[in-house]
N, C-alpha and C. Protein backbone atom coordinates (compact mmCIF):
# COMPACT_ATOMS: atom_id res chain seq x y z
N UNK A 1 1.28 1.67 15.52
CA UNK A 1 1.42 0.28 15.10
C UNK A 1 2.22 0.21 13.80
N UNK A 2 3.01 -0.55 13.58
CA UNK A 2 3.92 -1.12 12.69
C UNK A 2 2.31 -1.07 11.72
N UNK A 3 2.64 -0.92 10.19
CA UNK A 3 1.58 -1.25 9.02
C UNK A 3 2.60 -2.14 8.14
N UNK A 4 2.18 -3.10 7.33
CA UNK A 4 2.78 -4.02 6.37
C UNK A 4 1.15 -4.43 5.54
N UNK A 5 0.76 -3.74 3.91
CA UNK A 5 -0.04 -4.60 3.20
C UNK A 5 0.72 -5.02 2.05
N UNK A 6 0.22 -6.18 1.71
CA UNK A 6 0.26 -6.65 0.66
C UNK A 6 -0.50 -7.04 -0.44
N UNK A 7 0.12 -7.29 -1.77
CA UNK A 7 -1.34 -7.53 -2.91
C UNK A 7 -0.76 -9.14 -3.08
N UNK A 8 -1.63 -10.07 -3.45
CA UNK A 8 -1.17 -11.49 -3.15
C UNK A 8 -1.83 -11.37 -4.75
N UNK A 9 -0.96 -11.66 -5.63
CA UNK A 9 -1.59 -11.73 -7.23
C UNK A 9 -1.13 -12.89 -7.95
N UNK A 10 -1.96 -13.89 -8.25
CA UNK A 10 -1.84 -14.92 -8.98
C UNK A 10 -0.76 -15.72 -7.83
N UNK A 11 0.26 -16.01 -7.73
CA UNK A 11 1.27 -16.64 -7.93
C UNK A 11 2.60 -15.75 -6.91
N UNK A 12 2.50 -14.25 -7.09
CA UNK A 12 3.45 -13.41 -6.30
C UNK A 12 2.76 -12.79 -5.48
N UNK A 13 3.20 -11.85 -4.53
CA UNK A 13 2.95 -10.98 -3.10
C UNK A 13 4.46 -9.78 -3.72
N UNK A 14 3.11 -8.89 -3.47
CA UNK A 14 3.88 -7.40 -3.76
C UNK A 14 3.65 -6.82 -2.46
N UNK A 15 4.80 -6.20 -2.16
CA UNK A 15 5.21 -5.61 -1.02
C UNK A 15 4.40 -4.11 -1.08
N UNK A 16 2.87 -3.78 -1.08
CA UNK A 16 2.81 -2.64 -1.35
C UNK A 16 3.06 -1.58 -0.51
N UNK A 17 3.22 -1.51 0.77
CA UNK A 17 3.91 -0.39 1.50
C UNK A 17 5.82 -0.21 0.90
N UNK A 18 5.93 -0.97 0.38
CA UNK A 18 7.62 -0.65 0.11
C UNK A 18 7.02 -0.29 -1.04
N UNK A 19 5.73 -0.54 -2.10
CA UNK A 19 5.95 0.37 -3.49
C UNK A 19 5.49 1.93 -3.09
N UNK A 20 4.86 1.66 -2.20
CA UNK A 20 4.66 3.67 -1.69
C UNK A 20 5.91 4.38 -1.47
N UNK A 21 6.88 3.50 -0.83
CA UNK A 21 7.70 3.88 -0.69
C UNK A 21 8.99 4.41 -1.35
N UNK A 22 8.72 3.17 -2.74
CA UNK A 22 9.66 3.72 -4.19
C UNK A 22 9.11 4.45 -4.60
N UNK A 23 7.69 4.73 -4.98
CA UNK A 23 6.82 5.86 -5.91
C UNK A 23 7.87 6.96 -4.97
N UNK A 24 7.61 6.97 -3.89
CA UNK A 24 7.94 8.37 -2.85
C UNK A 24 9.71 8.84 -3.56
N UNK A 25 10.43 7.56 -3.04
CA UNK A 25 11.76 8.09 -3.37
C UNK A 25 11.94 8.24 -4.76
N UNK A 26 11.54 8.09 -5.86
CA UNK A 26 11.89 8.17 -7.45
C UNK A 26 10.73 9.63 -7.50
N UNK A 27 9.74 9.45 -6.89
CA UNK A 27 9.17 11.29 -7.63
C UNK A 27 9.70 12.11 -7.03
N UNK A 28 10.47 11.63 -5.27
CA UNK A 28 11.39 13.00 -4.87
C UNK A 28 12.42 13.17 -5.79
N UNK A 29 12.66 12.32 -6.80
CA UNK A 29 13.78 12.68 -7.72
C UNK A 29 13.73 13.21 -8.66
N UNK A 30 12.52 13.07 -9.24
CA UNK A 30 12.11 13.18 -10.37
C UNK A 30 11.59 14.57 -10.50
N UNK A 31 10.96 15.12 -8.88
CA UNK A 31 10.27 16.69 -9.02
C UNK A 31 11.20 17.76 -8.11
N UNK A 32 11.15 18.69 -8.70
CA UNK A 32 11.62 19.68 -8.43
C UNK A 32 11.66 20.82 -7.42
N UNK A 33 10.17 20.13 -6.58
CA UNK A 33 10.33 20.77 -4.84
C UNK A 33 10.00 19.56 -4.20
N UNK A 34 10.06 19.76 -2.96
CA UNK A 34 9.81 18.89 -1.65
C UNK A 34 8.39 18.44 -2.09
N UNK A 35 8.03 16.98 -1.97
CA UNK A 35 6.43 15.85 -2.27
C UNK A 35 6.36 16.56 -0.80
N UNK A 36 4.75 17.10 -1.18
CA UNK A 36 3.73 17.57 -0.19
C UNK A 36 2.60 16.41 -0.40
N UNK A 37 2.45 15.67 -1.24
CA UNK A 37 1.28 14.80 -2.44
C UNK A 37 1.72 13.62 -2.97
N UNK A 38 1.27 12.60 -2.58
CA UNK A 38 1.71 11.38 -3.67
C UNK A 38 0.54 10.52 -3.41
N UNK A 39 0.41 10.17 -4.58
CA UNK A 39 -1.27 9.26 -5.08
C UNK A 39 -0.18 7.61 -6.08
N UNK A 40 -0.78 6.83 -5.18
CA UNK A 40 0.12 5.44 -6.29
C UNK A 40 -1.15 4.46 -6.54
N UNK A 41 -1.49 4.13 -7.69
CA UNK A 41 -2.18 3.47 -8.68
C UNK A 41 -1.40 2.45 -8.78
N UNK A 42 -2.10 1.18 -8.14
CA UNK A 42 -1.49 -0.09 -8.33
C UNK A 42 -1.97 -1.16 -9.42
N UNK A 43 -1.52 -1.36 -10.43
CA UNK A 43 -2.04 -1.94 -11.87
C UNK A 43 -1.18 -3.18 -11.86
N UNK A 44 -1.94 -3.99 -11.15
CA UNK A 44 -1.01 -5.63 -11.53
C UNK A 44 -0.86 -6.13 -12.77
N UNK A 45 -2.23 -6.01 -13.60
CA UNK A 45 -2.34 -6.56 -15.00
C UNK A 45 -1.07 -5.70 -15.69
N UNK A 46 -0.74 -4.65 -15.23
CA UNK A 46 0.58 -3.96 -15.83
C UNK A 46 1.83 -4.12 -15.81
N UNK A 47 1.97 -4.82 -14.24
CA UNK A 47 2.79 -4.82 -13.53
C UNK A 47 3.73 -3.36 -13.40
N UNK A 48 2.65 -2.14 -13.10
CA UNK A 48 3.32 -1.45 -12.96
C UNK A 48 2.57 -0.81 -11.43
N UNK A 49 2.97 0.40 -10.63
CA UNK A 49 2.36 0.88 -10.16
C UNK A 49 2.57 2.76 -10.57
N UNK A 50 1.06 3.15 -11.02
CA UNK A 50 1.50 4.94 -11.55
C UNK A 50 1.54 5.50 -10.27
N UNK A 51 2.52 6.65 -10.27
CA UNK A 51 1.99 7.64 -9.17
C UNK A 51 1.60 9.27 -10.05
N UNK A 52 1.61 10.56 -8.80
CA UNK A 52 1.24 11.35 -9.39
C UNK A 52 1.86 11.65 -7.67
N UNK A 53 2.79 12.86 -8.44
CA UNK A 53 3.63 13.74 -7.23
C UNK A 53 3.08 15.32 -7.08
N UNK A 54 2.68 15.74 -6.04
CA UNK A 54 2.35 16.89 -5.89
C UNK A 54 1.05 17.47 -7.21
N UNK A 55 -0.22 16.33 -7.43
CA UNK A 55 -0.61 16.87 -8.37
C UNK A 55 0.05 17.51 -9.91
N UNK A 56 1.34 16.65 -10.11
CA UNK A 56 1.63 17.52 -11.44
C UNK A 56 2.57 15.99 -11.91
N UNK A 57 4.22 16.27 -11.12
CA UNK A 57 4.86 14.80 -11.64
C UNK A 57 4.24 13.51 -12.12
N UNK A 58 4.11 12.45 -12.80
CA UNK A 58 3.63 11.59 -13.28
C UNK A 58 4.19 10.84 -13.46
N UNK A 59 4.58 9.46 -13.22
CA UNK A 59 5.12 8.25 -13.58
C UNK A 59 4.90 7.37 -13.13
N UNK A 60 5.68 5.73 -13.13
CA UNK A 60 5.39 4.83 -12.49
C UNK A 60 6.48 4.17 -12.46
N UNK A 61 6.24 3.19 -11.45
CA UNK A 61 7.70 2.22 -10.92
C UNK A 61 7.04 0.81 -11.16
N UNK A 62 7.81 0.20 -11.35
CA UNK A 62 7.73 -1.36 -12.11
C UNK A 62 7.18 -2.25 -10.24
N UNK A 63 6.50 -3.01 -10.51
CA UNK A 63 6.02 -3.64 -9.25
C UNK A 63 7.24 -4.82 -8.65
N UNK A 64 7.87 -4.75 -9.58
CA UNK A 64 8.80 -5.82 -9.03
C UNK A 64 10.65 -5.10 -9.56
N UNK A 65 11.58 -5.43 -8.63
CA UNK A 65 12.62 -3.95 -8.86
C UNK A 65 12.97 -4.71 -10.45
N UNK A 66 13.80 -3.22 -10.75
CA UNK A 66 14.10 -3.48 -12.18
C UNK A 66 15.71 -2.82 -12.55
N UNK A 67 16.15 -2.42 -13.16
CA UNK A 67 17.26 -1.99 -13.69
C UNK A 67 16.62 -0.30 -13.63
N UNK A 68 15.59 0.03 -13.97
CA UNK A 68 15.05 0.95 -14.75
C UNK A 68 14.69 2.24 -13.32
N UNK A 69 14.47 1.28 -12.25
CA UNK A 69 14.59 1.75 -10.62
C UNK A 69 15.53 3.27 -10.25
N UNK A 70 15.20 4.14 -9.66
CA UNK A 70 16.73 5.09 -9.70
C UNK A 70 16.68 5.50 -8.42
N UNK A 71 15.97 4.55 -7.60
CA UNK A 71 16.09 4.59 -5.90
C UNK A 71 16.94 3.78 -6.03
N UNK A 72 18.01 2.91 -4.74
CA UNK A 72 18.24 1.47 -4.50
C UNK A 72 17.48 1.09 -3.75
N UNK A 73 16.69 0.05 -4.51
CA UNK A 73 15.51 -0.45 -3.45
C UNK A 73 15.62 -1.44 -2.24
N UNK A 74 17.29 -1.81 -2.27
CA UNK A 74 17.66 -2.93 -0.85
C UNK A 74 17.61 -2.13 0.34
N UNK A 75 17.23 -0.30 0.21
CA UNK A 75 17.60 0.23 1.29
C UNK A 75 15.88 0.63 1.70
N UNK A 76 14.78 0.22 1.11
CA UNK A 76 13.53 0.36 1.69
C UNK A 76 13.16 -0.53 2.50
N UNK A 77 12.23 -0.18 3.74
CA UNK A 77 11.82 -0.96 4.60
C UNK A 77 10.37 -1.63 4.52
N UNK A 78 9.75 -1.16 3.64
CA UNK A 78 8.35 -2.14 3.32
C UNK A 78 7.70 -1.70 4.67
N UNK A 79 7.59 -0.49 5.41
CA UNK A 79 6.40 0.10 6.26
C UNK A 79 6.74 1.99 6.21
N UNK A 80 5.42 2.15 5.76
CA UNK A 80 5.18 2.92 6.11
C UNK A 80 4.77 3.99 7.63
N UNK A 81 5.35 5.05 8.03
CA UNK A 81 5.15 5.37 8.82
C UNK A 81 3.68 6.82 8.52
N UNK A 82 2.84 6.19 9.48
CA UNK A 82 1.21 6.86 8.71
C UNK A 82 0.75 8.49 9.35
N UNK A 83 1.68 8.62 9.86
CA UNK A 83 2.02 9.72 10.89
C UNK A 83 2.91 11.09 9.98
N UNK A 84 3.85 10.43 8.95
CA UNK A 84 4.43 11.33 8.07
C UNK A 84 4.03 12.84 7.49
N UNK A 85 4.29 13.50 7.57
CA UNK A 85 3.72 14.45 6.81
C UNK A 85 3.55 14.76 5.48
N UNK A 86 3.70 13.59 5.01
CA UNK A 86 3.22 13.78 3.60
C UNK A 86 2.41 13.34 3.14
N UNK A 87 1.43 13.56 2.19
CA UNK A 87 -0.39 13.22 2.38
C UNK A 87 0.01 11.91 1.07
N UNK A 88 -0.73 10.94 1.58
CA UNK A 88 -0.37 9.71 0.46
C UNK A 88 -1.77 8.99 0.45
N UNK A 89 -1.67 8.37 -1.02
CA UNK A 89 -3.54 7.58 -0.73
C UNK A 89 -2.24 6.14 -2.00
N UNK A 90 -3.16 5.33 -1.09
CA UNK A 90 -2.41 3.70 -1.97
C UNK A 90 -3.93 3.40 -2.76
N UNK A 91 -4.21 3.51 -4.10
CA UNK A 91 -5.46 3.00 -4.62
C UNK A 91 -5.10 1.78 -5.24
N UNK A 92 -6.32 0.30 -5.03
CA UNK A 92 -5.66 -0.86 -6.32
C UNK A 92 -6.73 -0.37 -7.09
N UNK A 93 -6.21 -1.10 -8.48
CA UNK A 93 -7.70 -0.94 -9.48
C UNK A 93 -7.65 -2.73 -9.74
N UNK A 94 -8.43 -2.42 -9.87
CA UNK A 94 -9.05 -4.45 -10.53
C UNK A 94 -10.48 -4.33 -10.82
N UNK A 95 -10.55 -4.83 -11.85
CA UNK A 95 -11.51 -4.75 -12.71
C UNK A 95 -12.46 -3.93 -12.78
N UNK A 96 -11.56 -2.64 -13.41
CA UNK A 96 -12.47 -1.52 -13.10
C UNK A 96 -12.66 -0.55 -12.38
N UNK A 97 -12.59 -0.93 -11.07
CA UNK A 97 -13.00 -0.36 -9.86
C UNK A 97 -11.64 -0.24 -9.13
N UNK A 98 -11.54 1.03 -8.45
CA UNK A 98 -10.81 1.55 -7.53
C UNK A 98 -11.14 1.15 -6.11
N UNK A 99 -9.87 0.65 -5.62
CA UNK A 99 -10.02 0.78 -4.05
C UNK A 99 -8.95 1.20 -3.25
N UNK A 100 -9.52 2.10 -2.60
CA UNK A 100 -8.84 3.20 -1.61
C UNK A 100 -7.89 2.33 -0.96
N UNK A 101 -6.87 1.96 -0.36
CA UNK A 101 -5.90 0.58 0.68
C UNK A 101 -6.59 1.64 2.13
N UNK A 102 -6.55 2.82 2.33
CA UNK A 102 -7.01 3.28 3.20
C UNK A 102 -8.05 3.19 4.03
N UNK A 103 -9.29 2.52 3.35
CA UNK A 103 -10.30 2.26 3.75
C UNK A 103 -10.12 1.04 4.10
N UNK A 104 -9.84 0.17 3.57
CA UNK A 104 -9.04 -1.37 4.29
C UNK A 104 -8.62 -1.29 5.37
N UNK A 105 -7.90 -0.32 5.52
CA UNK A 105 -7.23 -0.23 6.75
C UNK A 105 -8.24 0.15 7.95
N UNK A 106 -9.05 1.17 7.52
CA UNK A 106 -9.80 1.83 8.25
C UNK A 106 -10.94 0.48 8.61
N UNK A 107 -11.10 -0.35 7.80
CA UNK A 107 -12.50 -1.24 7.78
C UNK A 107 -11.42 -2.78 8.60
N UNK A 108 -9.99 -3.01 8.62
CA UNK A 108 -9.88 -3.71 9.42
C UNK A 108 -9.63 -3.75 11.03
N UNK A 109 -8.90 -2.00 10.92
CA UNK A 109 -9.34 -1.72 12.24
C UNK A 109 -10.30 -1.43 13.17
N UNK A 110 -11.03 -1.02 12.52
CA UNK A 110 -12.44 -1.09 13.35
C UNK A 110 -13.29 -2.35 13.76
N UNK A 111 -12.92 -3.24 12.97
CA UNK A 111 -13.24 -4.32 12.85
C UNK A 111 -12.50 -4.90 14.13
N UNK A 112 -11.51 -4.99 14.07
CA UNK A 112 -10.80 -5.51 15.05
C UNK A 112 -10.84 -4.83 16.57
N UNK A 113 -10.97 -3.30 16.65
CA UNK A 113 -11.19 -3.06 18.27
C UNK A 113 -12.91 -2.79 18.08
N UNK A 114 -14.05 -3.76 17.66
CA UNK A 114 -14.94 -3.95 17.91
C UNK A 114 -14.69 -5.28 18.67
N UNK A 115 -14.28 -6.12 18.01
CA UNK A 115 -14.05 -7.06 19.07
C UNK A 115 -13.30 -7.36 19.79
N UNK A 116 -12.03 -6.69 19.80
CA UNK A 116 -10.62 -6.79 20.87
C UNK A 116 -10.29 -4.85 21.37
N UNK A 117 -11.77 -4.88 21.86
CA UNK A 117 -11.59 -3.20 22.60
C UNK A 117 -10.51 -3.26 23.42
N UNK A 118 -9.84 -4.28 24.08
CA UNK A 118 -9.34 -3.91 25.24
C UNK A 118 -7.50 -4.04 24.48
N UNK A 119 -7.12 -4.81 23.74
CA UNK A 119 -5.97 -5.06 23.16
C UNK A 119 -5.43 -3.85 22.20
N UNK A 120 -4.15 -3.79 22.62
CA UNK A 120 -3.29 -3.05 21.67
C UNK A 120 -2.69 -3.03 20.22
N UNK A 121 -3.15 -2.47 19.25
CA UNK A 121 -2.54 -2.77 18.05
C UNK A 121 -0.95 -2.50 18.16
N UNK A 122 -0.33 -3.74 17.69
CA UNK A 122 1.72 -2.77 17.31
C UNK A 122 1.95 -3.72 16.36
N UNK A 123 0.85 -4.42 15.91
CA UNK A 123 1.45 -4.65 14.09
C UNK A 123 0.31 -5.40 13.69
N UNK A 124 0.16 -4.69 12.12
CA UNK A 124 -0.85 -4.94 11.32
C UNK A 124 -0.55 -5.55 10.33
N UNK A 125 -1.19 -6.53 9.77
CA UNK A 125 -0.37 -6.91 8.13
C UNK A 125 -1.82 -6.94 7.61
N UNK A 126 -1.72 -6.57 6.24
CA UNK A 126 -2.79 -7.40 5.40
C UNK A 126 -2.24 -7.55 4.15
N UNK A 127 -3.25 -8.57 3.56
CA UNK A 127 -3.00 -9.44 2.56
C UNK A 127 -4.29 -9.16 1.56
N UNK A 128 -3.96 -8.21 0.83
CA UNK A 128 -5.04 -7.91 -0.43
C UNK A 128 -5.02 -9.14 -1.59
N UNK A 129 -6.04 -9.91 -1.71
CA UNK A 129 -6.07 -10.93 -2.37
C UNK A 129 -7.62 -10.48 -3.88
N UNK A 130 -7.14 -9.86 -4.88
CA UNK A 130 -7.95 -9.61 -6.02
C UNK A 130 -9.24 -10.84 -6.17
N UNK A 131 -8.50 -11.96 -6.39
CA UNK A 131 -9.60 -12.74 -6.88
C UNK A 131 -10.45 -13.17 -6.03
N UNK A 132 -10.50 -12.67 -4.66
CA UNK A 132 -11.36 -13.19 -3.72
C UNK A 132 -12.20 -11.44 -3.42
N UNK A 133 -11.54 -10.50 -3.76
CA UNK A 133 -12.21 -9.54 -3.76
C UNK A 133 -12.26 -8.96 -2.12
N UNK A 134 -10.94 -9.17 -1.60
CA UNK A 134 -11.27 -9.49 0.36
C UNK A 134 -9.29 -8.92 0.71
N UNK A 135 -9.31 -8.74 1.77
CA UNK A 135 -8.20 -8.09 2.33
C UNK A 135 -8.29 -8.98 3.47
N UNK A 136 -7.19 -10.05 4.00
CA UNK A 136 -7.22 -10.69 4.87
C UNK A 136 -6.36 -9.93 6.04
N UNK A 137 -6.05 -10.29 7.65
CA UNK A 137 -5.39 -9.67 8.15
C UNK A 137 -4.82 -10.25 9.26
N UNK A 138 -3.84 -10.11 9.73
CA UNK A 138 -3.13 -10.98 10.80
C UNK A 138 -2.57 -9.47 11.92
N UNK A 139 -3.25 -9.35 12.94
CA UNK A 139 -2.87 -8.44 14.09
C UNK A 139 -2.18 -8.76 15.26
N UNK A 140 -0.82 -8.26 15.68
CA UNK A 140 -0.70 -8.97 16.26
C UNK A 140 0.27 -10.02 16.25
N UNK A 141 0.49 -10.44 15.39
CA UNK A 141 0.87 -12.44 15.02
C UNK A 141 -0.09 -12.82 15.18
N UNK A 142 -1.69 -12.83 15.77
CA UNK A 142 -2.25 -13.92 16.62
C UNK A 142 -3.71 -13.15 15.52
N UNK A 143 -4.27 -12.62 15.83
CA UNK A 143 -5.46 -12.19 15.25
C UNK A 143 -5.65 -11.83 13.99
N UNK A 144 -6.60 -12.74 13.36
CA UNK A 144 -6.97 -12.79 12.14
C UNK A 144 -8.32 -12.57 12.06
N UNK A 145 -8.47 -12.24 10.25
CA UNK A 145 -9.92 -12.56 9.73
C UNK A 145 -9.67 -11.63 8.38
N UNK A 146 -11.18 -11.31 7.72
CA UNK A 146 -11.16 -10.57 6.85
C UNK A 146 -11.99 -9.57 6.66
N UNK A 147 -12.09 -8.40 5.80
CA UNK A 147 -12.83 -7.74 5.39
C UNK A 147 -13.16 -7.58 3.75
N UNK A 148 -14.06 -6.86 3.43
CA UNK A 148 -14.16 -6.58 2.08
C UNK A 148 -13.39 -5.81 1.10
N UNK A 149 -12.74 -6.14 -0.02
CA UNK A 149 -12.18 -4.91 -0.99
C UNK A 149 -13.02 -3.53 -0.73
N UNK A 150 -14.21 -3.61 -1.17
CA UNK A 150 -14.77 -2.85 -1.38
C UNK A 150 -16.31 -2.43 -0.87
N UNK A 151 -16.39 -1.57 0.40
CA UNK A 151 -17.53 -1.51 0.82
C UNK A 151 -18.70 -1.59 0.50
């Protein structure tokens, strides 16, 4: 299935599968063997997102593109393919607390072939919304609802 989440913050919607995707292309630049590892820390109040490449590289990419960018970011596609071989975890933090995007995922799909056992997933979106503390989701085009940030 196609994946597309997003963080819906205040006022904007951050594309966060395309920021996995810059963390990915700027620490392949930035480190010095092939990313086996990438961990991205999404900090809205920062407007930044950190990563951490192969356990060692360290930095972060601005949540919204910048000058400062050393991917070109018109050439990312905003999905991740989850099948990749490269081990990746998307965490948000808000207030405090860490949440895995993985478990979202994991807690809307299950959610969803509990009640649509018989239907096919081939596209997922969600919509991580902080101040409601909830990950909304549209499957499909047609199937909606929500789950919790945080179990």
């Amino acid at each position: 299935a196609t994946l597309r989440i997003y963080l819906q913050y205040y006022e904007k919607e951050i594309n966060l599968t395309r920021l996995v995707e810059k963390a990915y292309h700027e620490g392949s630049a930035r480190c010095s063997v092939p990313v086996q590892e990438i961990e991205v820390y999404v900090k809205p109040e920062d407007g930044r997102a950190y990563y951490v490449v192969n356990h060692g590289v360290q930095s972060y990419v601005n949540l919204w593109d910048s000058d400062r960018d050393i991917y070109d970011c018109s050439e990312l596609s905003g999905e991740i393919n989850w099948h990749n071989k490269v081990m990746h975890r998307l965490i948000f933090e808000y207030r405090g607390q860490q949440c895995d995007c993985d478990s979202i995922i994991e807690r809307v799909v299950e959610k969803f072939t509990n009640i649509h056992s018989a239907k096919m997933l081939q596209e997922v979106e969600i919509y991580v919304r902080q101040e409601h503390e909830a990950a909304y989701y549209v499957i499909n085009g047609r199937h909606t609802g929500s789950v919790s940030m945080f179990a």
